[in-house]
PDB file of N, CA and C in Angstrom:
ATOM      1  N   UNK A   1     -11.024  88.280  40.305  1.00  0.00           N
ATOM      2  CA  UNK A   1     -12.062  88.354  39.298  1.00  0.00           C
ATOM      3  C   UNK A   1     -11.724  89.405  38.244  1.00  0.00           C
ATOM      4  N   UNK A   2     -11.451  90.404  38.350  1.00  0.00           N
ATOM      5  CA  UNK A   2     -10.712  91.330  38.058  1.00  0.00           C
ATOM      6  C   UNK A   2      -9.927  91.140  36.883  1.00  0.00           C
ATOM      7  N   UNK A   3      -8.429  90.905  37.517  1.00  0.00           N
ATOM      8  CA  UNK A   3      -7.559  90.205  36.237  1.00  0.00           C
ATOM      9  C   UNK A   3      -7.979  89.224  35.834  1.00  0.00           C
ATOM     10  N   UNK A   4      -8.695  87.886  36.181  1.00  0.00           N
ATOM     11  CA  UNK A   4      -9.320  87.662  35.055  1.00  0.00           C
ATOM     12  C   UNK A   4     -10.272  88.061  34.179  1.00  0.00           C
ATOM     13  N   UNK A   5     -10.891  88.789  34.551  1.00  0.00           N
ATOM     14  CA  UNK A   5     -12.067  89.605  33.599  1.00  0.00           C
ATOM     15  C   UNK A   5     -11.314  90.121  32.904  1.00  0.00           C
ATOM     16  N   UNK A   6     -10.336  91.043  32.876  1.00  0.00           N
ATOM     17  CA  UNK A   6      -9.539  91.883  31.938  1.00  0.00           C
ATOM     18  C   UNK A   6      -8.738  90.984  30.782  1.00  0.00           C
ATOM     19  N   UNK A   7      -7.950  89.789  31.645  1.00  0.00           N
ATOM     20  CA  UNK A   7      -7.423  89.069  30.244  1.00  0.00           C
ATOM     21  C   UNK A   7      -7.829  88.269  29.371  1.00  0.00           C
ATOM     22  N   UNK A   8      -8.910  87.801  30.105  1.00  0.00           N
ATOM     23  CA  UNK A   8      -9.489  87.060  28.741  1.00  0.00           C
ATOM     24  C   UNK A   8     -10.471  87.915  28.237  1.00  0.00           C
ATOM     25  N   UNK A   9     -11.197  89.530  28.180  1.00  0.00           N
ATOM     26  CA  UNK A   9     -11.391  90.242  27.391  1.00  0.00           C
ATOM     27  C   UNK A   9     -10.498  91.018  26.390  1.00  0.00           C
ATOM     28  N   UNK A  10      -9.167  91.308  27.035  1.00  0.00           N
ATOM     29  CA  UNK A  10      -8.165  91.296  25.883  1.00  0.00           C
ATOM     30  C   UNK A  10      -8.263  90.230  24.986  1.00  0.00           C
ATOM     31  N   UNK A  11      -7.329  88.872  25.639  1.00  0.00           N
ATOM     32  CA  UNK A  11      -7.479  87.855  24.522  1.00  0.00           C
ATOM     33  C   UNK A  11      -8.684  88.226  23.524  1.00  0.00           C
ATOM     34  N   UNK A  12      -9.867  88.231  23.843  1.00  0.00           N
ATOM     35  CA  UNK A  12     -11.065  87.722  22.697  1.00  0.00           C
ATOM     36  C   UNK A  12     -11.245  89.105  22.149  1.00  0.00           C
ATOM     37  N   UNK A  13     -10.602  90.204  22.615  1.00  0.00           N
ATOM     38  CA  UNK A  13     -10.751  91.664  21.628  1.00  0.00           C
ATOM     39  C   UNK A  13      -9.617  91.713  20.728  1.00  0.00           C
ATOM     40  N   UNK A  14      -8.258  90.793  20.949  1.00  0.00           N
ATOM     41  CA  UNK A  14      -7.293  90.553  20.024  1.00  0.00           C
ATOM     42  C   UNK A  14      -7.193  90.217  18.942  1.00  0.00           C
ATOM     43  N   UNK A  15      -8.239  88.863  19.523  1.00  0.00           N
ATOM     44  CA  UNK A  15      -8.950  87.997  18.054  1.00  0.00           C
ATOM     45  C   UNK A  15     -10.148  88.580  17.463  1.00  0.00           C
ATOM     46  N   UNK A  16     -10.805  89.348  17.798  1.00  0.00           N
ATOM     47  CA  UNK A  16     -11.889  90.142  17.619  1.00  0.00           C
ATOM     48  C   UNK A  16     -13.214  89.238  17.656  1.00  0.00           C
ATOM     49  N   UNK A  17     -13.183  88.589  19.347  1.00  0.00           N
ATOM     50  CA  UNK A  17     -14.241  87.421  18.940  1.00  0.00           C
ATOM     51  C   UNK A  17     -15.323  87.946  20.029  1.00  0.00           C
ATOM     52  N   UNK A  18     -15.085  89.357  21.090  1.00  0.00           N
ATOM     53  CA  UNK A  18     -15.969  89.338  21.321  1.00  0.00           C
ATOM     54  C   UNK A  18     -17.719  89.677  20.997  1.00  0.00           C
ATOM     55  N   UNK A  19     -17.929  89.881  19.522  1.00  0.00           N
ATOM     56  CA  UNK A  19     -18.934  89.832  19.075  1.00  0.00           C
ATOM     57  C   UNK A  19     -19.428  88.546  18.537  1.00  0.00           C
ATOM     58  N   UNK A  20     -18.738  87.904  18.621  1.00  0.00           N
ATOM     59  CA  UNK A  20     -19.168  86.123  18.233  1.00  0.00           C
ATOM     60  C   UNK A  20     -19.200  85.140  19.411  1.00  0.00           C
ATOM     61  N   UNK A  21     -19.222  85.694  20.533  1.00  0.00           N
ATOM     62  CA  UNK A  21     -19.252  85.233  21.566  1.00  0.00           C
ATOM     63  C   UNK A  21     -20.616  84.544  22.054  1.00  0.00           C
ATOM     64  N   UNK A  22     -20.619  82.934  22.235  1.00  0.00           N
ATOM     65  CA  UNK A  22     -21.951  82.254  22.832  1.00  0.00           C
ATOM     66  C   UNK A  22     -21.750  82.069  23.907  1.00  0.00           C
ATOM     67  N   UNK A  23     -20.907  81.561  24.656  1.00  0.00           N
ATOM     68  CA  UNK A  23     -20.955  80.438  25.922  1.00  0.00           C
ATOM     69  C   UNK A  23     -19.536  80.964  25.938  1.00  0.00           C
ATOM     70  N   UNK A  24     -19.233  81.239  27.267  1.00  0.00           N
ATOM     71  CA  UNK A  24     -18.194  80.710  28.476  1.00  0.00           C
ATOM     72  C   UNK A  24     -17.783  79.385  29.292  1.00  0.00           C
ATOM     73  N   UNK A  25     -17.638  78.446  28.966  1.00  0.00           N
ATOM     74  CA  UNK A  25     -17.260  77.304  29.816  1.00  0.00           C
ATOM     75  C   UNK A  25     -16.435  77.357  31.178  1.00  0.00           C
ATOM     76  N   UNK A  26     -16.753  77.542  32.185  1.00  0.00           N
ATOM     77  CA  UNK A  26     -15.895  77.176  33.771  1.00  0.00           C
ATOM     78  C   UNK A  26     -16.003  76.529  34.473  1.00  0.00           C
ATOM     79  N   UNK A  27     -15.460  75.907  35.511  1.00  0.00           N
ATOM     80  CA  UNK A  27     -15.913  75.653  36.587  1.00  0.00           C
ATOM     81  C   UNK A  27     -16.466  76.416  37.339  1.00  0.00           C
ATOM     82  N   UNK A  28     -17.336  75.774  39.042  1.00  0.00           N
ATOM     83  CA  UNK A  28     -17.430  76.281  39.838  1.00  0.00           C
ATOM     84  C   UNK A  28     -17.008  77.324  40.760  1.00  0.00           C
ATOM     85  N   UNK A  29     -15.913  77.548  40.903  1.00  0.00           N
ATOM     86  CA  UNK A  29     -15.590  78.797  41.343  1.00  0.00           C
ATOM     87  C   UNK A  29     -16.416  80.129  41.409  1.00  0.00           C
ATOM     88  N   UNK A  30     -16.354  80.553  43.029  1.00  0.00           N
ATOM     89  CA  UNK A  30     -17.077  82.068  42.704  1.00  0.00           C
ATOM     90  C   UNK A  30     -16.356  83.185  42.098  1.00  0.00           C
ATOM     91  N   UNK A  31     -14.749  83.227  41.852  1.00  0.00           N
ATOM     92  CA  UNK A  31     -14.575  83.912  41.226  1.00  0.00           C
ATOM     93  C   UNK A  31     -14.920  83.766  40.194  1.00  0.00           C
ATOM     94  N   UNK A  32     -15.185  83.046  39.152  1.00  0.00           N
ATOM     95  CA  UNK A  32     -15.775  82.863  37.968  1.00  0.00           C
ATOM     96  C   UNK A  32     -16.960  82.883  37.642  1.00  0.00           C
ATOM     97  N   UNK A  33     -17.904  83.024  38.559  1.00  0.00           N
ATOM     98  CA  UNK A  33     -19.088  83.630  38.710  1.00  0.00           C
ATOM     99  C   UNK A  33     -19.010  85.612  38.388  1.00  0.00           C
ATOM    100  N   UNK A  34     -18.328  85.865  39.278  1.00  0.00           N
ATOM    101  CA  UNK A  34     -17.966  86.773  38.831  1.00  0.00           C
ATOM    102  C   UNK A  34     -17.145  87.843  37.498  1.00  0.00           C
ATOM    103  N   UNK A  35     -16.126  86.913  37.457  1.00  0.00           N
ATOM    104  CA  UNK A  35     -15.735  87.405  36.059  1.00  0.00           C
ATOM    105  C   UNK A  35     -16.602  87.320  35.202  1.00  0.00           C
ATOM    106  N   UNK A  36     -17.501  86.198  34.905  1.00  0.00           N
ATOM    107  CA  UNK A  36     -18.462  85.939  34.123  1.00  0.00           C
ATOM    108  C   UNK A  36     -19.538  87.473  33.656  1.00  0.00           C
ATOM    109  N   UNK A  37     -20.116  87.871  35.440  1.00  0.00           N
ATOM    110  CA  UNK A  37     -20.858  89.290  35.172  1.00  0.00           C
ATOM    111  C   UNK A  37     -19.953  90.067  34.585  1.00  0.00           C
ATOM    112  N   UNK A  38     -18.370  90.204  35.008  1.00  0.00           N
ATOM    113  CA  UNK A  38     -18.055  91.714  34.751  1.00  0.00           C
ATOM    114  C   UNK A  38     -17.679  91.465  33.012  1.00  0.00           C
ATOM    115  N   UNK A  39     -17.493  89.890  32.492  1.00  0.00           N
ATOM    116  CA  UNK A  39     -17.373  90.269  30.810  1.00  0.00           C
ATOM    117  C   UNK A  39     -18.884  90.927  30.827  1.00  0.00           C
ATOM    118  N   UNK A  40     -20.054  90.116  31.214  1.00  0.00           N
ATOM    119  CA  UNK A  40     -20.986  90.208  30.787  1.00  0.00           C
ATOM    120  C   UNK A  40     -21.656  91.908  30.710  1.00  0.00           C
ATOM    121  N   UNK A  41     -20.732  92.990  31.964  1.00  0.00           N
ATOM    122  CA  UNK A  41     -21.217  93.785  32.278  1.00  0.00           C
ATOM    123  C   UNK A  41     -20.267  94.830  31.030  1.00  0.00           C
ATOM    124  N   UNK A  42     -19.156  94.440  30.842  1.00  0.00           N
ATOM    125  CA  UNK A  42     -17.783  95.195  29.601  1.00  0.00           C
ATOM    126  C   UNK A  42     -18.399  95.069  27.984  1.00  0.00           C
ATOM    127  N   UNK A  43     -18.790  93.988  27.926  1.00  0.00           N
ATOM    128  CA  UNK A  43     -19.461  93.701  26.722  1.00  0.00           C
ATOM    129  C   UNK A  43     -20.696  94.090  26.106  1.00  0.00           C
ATOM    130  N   UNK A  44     -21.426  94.651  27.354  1.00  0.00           N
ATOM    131  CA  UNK A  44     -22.699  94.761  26.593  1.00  0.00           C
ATOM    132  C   UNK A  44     -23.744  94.108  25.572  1.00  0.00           C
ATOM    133  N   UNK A  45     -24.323  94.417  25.140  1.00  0.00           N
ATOM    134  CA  UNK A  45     -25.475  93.049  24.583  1.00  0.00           C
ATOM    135  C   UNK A  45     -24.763  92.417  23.035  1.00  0.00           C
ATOM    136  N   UNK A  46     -23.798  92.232  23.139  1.00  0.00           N
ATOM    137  CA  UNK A  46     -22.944  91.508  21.934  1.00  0.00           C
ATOM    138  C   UNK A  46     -23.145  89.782  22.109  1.00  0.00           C
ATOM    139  N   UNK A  47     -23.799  89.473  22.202  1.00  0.00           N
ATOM    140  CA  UNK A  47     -24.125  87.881  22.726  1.00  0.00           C
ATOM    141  C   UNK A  47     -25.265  87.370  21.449  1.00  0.00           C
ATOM    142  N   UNK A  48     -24.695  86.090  21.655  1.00  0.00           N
ATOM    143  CA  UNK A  48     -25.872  85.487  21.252  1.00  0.00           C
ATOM    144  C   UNK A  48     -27.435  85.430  21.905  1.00  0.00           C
ATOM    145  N   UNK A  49     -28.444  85.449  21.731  1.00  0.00           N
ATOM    146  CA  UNK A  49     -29.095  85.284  22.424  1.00  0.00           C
ATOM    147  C   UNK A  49     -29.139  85.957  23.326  1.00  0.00           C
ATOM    148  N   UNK A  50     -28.839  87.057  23.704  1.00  0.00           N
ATOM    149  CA  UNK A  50     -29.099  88.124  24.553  1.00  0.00           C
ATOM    150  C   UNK A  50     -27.997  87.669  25.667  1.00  0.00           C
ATOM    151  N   UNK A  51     -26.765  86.707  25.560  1.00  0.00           N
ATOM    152  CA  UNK A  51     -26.398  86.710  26.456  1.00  0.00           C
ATOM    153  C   UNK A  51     -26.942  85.344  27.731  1.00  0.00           C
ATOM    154  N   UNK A  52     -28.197  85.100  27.114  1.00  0.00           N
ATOM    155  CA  UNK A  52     -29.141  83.987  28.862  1.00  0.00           C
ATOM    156  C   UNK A  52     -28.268  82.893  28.721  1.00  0.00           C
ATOM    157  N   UNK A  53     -27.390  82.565  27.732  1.00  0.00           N
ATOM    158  CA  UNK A  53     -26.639  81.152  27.970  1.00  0.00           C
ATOM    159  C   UNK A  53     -25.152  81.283  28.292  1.00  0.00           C
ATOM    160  N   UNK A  54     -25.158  82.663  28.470  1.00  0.00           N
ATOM    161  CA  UNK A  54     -23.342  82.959  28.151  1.00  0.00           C
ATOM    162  C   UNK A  54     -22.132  82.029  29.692  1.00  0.00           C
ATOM    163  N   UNK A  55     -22.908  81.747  30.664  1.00  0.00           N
ATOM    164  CA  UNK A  55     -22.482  80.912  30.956  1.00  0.00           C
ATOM    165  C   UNK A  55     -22.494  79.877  31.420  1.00  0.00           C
ATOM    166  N   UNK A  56     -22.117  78.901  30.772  1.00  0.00           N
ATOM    167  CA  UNK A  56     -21.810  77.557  30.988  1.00  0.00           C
ATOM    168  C   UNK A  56     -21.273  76.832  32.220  1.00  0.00           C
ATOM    169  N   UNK A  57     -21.156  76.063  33.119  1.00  0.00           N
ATOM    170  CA  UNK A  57     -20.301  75.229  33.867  1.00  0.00           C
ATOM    171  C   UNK A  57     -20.076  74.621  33.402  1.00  0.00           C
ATOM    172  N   UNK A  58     -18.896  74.042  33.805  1.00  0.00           N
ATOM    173  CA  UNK A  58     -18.081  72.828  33.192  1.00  0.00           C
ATOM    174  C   UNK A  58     -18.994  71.151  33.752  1.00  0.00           C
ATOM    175  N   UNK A  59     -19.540  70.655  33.073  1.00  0.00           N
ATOM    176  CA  UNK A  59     -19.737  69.483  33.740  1.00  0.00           C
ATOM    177  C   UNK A  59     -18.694  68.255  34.024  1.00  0.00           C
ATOM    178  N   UNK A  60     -17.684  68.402  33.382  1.00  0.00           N
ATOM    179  CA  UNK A  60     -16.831  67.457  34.341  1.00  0.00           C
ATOM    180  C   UNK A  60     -16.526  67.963  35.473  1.00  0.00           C
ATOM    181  N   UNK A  61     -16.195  68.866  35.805  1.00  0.00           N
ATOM    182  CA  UNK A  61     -16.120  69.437  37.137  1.00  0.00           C
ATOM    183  C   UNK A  61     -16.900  68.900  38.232  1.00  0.00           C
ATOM    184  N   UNK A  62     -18.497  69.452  37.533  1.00  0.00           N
ATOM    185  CA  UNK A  62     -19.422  69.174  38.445  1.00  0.00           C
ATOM    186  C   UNK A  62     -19.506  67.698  38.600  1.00  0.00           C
ATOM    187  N   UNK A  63     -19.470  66.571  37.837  1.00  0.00           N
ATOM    188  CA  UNK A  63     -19.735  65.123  37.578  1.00  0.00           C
ATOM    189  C   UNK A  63     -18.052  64.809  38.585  1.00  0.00           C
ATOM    190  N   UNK A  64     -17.005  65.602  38.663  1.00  0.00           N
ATOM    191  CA  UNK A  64     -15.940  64.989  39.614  1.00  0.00           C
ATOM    192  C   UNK A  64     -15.994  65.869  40.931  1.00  0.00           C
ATOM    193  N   UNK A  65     -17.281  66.458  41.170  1.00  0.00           N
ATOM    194  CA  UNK A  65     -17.272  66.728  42.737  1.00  0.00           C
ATOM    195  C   UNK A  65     -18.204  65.843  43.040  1.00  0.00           C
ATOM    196  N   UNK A  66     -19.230  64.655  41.908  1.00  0.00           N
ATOM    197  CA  UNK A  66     -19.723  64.348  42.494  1.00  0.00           C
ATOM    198  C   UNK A  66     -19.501  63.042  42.794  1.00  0.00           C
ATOM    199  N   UNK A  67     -18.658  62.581  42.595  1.00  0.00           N
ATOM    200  CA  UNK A  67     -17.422  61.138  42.585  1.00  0.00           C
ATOM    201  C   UNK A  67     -16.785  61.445  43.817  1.00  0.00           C
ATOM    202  N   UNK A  68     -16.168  62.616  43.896  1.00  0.00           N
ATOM    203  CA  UNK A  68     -15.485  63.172  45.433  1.00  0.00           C
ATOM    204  C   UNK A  68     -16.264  62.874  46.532  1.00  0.00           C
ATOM    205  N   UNK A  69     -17.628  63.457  46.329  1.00  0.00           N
ATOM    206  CA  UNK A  69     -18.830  63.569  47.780  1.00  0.00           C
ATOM    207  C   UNK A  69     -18.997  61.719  47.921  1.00  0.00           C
ATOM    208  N   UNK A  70     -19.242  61.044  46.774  1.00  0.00           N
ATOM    209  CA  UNK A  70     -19.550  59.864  46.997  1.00  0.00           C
ATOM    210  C   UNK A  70     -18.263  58.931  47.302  1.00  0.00           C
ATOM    211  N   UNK A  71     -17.209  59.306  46.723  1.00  0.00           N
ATOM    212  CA  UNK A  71     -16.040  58.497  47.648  1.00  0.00           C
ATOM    213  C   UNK A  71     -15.791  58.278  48.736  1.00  0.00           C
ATOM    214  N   UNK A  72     -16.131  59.888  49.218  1.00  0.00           N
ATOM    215  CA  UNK A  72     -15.753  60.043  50.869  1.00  0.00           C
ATOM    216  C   UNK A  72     -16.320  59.548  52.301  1.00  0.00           C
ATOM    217  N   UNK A  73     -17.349  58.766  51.084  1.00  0.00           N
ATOM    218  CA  UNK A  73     -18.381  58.222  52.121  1.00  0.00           C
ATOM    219  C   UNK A  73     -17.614  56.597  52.352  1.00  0.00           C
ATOM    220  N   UNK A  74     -16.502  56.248  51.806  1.00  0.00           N
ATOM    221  CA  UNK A  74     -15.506  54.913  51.705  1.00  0.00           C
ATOM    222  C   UNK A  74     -13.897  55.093  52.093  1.00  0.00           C
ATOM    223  N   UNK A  75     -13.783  56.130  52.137  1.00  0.00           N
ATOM    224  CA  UNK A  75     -12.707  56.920  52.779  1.00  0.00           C
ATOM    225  C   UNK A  75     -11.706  55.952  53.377  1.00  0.00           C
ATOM    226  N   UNK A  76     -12.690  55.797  54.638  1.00  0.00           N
ATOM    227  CA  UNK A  76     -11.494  55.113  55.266  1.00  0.00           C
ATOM    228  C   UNK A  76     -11.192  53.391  55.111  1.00  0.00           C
ATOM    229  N   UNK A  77     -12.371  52.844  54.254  1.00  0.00           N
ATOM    230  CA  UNK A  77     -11.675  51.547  53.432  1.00  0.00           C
ATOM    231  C   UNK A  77     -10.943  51.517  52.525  1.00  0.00           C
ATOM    232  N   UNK A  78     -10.632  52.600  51.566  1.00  0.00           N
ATOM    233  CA  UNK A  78     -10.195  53.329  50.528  1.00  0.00           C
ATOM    234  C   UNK A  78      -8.663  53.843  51.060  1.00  0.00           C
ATOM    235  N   UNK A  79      -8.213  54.125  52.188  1.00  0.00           N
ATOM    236  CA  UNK A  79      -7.077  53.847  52.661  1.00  0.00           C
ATOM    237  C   UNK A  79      -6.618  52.402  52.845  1.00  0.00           C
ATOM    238  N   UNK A  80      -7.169  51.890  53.752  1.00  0.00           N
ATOM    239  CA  UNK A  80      -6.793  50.598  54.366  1.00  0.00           C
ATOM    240  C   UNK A  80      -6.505  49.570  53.200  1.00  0.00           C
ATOM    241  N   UNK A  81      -7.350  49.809  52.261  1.00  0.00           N
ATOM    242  CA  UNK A  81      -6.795  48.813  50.939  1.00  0.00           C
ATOM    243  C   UNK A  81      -5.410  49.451  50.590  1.00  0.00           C
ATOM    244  N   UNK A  82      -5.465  50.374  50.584  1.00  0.00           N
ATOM    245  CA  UNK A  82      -4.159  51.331  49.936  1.00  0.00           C
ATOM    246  C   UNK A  82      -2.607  51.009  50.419  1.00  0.00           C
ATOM    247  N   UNK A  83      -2.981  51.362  52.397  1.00  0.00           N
ATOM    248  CA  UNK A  83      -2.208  50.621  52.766  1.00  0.00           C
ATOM    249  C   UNK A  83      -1.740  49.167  52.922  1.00  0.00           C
ATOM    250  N   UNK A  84      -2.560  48.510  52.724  1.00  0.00           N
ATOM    251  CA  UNK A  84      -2.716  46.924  52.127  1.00  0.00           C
ATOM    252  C   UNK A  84      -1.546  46.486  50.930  1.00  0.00           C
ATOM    253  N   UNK A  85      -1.958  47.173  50.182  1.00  0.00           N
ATOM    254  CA  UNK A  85      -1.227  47.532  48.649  1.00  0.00           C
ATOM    255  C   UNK A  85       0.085  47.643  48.685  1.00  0.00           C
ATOM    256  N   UNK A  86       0.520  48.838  49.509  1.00  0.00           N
ATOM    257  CA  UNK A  86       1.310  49.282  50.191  1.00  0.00           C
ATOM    258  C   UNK A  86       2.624  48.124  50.591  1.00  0.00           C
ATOM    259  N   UNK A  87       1.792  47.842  51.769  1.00  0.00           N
ATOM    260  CA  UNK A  87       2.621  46.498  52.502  1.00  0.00           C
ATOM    261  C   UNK A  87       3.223  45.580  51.455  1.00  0.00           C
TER     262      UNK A  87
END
């Protein structure tokens, strides 16, 4: 969480964007939960909006774990065609 917190606050102090900063886009990950606080905690109230939207999830992410959960429920026909294919 860490090194990432640090490099992409470099990056955006390079470009000098962390005062134009709205939204963070990530995935799920808890490290990215985290990095998220510690920009949020390095930056201080430089946000839009105080910051309540600064982060985002990624919804494809979320929309392809939820294709994953519902595949797995076909799993093992989802082979057997495969190996079918296969042959």
């Amino acid at each position: 969480m860490d090194v990432l917190a640090n490099t992409l606050l470099k990056g955006l102090m390079s470009w000098n964007l962390e005062a134009k900063l709205s939204t963070i886009t990530v995935d799920n990950c808890r490290a990215n939960d985290g990095m998220i606080n510690l920009i949020v905690d390095k930056l201080g109230s430089h946000y839009i909006l105080g910051g309540r939207i600064i982060h985002m999830r990624c919804c494809a992410h979320i929309l392809n774990l939820i294709v994953k959960d519902g595949l797995s429920i076909i799993d093992e026909a989802t082979e057997t065609i495969r190996d079918s294919v296969a042959y």
